[in-house]
PDB file of N, CA and C in Angstrom:
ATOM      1  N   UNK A   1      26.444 -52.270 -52.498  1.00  0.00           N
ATOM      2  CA  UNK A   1      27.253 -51.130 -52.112  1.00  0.00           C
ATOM      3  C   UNK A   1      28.480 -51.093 -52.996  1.00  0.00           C
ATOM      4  N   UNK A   2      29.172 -49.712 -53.122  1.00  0.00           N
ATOM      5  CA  UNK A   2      29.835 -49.919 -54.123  1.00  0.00           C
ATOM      6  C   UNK A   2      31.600 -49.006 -53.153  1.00  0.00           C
ATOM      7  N   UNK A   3      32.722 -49.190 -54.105  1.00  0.00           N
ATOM      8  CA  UNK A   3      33.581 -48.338 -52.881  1.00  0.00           C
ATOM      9  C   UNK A   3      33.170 -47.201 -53.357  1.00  0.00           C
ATOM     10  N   UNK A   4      32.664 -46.138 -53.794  1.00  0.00           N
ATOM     11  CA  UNK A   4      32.489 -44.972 -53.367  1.00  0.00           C
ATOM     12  C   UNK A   4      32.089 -44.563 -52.496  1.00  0.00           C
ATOM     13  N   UNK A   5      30.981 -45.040 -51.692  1.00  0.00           N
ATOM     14  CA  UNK A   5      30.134 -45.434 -50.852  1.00  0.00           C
ATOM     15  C   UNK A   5      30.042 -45.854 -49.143  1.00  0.00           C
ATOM     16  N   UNK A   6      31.488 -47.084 -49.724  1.00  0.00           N
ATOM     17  CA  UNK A   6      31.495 -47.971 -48.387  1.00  0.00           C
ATOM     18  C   UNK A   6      32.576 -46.879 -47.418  1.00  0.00           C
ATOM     19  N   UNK A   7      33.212 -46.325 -46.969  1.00  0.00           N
ATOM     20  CA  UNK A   7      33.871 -45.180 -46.711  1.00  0.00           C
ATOM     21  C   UNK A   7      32.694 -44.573 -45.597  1.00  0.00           C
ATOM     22  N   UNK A   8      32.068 -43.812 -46.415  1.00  0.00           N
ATOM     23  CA  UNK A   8      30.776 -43.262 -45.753  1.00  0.00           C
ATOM     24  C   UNK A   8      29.750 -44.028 -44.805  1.00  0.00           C
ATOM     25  N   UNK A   9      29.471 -45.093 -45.200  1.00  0.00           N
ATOM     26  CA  UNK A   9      28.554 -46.337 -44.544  1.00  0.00           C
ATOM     27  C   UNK A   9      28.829 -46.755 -43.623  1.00  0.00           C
ATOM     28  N   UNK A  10      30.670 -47.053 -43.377  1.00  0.00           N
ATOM     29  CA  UNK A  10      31.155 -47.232 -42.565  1.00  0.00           C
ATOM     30  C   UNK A  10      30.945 -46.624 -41.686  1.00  0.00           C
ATOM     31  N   UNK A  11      31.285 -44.963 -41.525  1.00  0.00           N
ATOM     32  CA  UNK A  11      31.532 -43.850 -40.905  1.00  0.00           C
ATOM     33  C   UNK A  11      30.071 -43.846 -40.046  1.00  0.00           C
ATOM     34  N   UNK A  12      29.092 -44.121 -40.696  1.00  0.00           N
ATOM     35  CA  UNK A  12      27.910 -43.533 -40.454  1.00  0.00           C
ATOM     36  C   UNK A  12      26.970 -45.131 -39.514  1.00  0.00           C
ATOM     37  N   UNK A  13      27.758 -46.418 -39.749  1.00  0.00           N
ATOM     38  CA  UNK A  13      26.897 -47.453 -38.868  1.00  0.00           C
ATOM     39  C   UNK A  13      28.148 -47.193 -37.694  1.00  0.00           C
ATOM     40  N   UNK A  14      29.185 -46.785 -37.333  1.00  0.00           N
ATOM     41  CA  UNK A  14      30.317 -46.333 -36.269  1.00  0.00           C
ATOM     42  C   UNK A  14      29.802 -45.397 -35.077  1.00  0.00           C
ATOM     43  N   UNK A  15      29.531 -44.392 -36.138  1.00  0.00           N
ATOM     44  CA  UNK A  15      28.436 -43.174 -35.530  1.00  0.00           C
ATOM     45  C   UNK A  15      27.265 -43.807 -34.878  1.00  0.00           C
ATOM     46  N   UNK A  16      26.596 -44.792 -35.193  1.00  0.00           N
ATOM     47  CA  UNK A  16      25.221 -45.564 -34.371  1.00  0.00           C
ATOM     48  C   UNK A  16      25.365 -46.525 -33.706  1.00  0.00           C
ATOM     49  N   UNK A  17      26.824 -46.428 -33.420  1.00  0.00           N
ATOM     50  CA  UNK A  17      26.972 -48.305 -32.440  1.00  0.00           C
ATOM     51  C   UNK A  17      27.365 -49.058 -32.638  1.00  0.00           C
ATOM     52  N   UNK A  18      27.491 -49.225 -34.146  1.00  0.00           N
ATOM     53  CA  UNK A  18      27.410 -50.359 -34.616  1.00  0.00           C
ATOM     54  C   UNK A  18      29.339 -50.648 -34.220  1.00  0.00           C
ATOM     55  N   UNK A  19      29.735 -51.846 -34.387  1.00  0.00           N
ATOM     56  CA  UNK A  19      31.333 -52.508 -34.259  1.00  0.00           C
ATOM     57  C   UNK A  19      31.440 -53.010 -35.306  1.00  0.00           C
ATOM     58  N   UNK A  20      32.122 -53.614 -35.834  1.00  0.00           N
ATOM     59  CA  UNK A  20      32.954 -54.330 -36.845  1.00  0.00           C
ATOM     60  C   UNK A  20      34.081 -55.486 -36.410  1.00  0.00           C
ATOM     61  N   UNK A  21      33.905 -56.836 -36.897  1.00  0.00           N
ATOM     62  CA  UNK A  21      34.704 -58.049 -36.032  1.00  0.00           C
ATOM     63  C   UNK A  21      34.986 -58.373 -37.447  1.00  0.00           C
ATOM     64  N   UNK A  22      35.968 -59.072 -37.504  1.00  0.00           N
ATOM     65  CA  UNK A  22      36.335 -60.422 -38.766  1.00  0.00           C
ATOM     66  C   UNK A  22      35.672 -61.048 -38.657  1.00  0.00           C
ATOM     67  N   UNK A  23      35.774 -61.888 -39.604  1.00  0.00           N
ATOM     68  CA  UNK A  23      34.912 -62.981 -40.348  1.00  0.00           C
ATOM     69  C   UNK A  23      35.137 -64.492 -39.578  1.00  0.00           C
ATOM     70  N   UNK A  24      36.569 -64.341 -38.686  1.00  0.00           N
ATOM     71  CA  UNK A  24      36.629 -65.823 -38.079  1.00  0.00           C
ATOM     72  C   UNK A  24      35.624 -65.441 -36.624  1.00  0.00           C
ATOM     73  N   UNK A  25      35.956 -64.080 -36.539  1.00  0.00           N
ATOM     74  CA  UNK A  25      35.533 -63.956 -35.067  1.00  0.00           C
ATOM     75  C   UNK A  25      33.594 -64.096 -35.024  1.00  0.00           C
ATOM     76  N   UNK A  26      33.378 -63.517 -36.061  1.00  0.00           N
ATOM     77  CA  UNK A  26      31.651 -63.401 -36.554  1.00  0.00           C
ATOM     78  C   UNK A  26      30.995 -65.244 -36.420  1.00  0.00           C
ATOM     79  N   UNK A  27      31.982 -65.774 -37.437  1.00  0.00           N
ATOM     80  CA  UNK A  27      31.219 -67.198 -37.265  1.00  0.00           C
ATOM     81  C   UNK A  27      31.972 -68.179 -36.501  1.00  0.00           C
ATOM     82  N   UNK A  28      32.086 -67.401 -35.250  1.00  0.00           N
ATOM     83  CA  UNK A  28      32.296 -68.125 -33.941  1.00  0.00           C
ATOM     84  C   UNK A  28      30.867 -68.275 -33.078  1.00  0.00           C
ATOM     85  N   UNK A  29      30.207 -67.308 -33.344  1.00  0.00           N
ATOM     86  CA  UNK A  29      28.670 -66.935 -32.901  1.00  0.00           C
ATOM     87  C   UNK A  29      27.783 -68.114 -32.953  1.00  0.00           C
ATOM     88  N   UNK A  30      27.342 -68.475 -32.052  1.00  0.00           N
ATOM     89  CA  UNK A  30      26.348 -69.850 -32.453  1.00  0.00           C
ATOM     90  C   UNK A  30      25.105 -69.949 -33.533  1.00  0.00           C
ATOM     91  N   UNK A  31      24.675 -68.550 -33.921  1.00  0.00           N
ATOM     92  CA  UNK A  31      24.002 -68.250 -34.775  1.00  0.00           C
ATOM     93  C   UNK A  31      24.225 -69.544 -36.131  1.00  0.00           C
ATOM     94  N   UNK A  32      25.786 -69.171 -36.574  1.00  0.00           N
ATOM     95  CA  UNK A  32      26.259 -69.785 -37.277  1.00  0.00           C
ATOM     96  C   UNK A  32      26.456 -71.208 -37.216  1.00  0.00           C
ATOM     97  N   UNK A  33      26.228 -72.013 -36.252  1.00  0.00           N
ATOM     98  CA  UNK A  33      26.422 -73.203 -35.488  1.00  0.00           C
ATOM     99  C   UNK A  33      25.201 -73.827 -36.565  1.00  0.00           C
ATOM    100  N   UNK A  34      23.841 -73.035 -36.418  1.00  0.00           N
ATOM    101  CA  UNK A  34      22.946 -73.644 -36.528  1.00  0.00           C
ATOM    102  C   UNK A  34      22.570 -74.475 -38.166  1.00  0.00           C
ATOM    103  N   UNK A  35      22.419 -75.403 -38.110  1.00  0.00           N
ATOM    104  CA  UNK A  35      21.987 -76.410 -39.236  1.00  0.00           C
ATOM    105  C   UNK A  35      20.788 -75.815 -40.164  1.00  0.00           C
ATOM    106  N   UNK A  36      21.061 -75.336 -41.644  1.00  0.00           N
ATOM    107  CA  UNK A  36      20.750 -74.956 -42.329  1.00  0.00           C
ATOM    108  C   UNK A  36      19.892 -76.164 -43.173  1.00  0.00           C
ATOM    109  N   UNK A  37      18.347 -76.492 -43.227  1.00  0.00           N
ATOM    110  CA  UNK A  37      17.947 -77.277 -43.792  1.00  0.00           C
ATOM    111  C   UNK A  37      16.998 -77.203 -44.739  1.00  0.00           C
ATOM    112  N   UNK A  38      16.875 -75.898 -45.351  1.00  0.00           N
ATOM    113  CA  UNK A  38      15.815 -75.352 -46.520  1.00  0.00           C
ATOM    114  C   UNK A  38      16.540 -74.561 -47.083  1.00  0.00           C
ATOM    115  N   UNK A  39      16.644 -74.997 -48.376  1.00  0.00           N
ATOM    116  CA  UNK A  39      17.494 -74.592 -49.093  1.00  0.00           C
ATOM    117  C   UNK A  39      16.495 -73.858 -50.431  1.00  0.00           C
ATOM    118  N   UNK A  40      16.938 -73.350 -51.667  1.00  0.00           N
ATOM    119  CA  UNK A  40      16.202 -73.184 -53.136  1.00  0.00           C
ATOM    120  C   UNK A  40      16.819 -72.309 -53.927  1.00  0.00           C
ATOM    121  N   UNK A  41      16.723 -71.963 -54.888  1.00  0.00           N
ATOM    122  CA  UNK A  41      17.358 -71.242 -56.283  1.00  0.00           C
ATOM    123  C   UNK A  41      17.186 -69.739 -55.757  1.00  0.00           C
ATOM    124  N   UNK A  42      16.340 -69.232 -55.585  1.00  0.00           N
ATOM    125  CA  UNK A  42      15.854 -67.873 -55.736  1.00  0.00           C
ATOM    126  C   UNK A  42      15.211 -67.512 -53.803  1.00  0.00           C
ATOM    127  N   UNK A  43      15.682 -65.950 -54.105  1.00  0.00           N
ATOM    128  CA  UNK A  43      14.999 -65.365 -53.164  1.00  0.00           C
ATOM    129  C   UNK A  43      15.298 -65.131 -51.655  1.00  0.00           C
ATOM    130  N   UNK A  44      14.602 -66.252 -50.777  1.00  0.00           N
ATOM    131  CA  UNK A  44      14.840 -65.961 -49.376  1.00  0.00           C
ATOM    132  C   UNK A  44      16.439 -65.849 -48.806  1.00  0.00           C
ATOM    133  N   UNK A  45      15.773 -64.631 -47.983  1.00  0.00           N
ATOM    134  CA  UNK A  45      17.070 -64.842 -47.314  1.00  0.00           C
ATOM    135  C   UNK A  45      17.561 -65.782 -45.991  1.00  0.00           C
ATOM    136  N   UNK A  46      18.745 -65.857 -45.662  1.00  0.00           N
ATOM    137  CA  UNK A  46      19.759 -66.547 -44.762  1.00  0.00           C
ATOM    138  C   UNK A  46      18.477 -66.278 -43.369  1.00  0.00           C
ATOM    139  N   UNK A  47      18.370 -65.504 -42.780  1.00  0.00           N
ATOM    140  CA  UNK A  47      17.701 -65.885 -41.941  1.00  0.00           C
ATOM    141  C   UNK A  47      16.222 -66.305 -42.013  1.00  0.00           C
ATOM    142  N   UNK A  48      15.616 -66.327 -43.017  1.00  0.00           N
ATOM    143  CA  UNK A  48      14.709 -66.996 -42.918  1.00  0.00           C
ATOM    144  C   UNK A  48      14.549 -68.350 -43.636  1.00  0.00           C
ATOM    145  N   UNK A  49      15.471 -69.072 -44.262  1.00  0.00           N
ATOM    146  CA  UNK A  49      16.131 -70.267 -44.318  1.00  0.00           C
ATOM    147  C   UNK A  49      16.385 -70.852 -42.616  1.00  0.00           C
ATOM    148  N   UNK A  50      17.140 -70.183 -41.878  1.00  0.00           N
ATOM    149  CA  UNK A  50      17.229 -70.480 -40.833  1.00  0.00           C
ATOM    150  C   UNK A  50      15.907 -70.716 -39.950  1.00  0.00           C
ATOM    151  N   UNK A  51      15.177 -69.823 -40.341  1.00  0.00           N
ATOM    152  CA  UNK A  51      13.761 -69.657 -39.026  1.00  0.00           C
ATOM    153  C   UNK A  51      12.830 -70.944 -39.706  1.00  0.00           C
ATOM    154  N   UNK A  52      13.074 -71.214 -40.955  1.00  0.00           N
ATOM    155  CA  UNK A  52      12.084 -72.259 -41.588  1.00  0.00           C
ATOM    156  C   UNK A  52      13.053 -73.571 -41.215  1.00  0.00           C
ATOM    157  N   UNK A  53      14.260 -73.576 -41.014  1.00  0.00           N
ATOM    158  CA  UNK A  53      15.250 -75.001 -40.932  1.00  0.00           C
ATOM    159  C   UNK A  53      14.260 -75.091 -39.325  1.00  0.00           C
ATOM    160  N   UNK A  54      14.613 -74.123 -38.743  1.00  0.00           N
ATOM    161  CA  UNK A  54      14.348 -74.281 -37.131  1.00  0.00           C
ATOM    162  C   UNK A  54      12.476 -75.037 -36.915  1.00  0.00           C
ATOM    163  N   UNK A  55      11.524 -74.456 -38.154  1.00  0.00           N
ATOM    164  CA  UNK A  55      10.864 -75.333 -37.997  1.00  0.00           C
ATOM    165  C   UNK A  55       9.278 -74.160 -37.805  1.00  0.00           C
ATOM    166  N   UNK A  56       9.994 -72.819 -37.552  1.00  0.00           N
ATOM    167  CA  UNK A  56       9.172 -71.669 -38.107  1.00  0.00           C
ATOM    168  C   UNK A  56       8.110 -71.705 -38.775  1.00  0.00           C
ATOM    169  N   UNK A  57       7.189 -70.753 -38.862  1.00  0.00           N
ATOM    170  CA  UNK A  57       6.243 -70.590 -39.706  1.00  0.00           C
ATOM    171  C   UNK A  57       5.003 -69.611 -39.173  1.00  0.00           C
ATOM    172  N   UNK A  58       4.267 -69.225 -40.680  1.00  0.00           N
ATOM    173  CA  UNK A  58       3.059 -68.752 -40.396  1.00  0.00           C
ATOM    174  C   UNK A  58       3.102 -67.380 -39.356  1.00  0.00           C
ATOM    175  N   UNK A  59       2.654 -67.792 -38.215  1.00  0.00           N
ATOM    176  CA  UNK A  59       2.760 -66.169 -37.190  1.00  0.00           C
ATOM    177  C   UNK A  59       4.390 -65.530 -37.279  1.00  0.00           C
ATOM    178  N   UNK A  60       5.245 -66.415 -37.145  1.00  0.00           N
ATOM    179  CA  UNK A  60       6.727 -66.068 -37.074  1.00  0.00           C
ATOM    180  C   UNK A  60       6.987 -64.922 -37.967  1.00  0.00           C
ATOM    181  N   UNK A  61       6.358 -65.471 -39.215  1.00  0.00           N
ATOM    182  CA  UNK A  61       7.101 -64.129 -40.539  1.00  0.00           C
ATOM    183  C   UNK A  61       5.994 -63.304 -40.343  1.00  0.00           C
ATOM    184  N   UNK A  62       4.566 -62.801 -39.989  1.00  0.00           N
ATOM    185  CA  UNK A  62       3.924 -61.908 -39.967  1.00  0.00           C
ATOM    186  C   UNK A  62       4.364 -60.978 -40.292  1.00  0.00           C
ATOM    187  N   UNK A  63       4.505 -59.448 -40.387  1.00  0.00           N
ATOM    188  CA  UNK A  63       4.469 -58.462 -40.875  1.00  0.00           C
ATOM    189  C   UNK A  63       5.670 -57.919 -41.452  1.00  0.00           C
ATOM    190  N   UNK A  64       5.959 -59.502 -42.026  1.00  0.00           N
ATOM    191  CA  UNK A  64       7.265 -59.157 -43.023  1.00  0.00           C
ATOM    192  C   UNK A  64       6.627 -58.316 -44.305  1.00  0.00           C
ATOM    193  N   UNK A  65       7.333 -57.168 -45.204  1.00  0.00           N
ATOM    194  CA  UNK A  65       7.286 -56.848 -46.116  1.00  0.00           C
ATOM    195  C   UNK A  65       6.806 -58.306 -47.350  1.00  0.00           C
ATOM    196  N   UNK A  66       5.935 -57.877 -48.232  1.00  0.00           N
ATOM    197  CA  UNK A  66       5.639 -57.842 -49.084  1.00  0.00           C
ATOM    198  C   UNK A  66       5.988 -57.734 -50.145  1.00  0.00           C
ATOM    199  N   UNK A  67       6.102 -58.539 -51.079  1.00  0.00           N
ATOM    200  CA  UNK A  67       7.046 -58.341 -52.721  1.00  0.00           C
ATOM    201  C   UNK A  67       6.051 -57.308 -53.384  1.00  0.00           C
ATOM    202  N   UNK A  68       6.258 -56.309 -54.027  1.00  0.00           N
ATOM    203  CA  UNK A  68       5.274 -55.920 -54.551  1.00  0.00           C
ATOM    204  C   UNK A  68       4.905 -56.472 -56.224  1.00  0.00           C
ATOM    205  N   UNK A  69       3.978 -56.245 -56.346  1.00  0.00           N
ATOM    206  CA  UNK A  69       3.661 -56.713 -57.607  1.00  0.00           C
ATOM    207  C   UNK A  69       4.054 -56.875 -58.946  1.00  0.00           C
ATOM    208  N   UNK A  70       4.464 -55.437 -59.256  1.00  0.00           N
ATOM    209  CA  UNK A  70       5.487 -55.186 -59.839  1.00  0.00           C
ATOM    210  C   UNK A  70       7.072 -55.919 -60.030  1.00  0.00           C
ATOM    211  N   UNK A  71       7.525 -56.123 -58.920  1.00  0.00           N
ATOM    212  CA  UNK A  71       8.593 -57.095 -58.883  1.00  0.00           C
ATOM    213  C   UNK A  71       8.374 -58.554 -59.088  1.00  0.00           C
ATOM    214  N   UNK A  72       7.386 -59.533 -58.867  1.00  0.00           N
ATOM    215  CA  UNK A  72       6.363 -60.708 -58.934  1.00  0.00           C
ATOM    216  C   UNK A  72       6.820 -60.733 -60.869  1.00  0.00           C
ATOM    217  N   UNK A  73       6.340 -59.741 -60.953  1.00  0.00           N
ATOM    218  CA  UNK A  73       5.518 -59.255 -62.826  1.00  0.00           C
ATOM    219  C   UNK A  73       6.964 -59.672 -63.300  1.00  0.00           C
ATOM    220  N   UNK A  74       8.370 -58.382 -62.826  1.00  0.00           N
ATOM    221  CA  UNK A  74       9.627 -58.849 -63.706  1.00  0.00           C
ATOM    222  C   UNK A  74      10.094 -59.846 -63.340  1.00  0.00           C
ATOM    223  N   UNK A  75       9.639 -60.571 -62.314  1.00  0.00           N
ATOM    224  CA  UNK A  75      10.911 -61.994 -61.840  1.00  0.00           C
ATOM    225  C   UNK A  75      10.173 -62.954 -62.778  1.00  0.00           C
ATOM    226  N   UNK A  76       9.005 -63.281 -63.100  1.00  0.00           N
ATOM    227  CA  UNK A  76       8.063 -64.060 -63.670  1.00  0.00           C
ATOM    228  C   UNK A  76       9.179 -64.493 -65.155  1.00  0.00           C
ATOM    229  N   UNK A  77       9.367 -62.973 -65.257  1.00  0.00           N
ATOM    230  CA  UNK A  77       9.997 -63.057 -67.052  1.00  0.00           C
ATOM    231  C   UNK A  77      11.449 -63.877 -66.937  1.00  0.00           C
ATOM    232  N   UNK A  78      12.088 -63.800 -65.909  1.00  0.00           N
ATOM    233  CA  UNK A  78      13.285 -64.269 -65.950  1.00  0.00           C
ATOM    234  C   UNK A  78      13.061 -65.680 -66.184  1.00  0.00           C
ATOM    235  N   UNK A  79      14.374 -65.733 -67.296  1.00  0.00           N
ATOM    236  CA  UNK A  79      14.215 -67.925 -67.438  1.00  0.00           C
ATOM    237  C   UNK A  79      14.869 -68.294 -66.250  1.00  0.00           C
ATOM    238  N   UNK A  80      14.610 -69.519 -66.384  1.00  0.00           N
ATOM    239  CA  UNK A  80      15.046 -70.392 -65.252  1.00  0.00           C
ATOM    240  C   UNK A  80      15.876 -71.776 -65.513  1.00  0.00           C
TER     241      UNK A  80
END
């Protein structure tokens, strides 16, 4: 997101419910409590680091999206 942008985004997750807390008040949440134990260079995100620390798997991520192929093809090229 960029600031041209964030203005509007704002306006518009306000309009749907959404709240807004600081950052001390956010990782007061036990969410954050929890012990992060799969870690790696690339890719996954924060909560599913979490769902795999917790011990997750297999049925859990089911009908997660899909990388498409195309993206597979350009990450391949990137050095490492």
């Amino acid at each position: 997101l960029n600031s041209d942008c964030l203005g509007a985004l704002a306006t518009m997750y306000k309009r749907h419910g959404y709240e807004f807390v600081s950052l001390e008040k956010a990782l007061q949440d036990p969410a954050y409590q929890t012990p992060v134990t799969v870690f790696g260079n690339w890719g996954i995100s924060w909560i599913d680091r979490w769902a795999m620390s917790q011990g997750k798997s297999g049925e859990f991520f089911k009908g997660e999206p899909e990388t498409p192929e195309y993206i597979k093809t350009l990450a391949a090229g990137i050095p490492k």
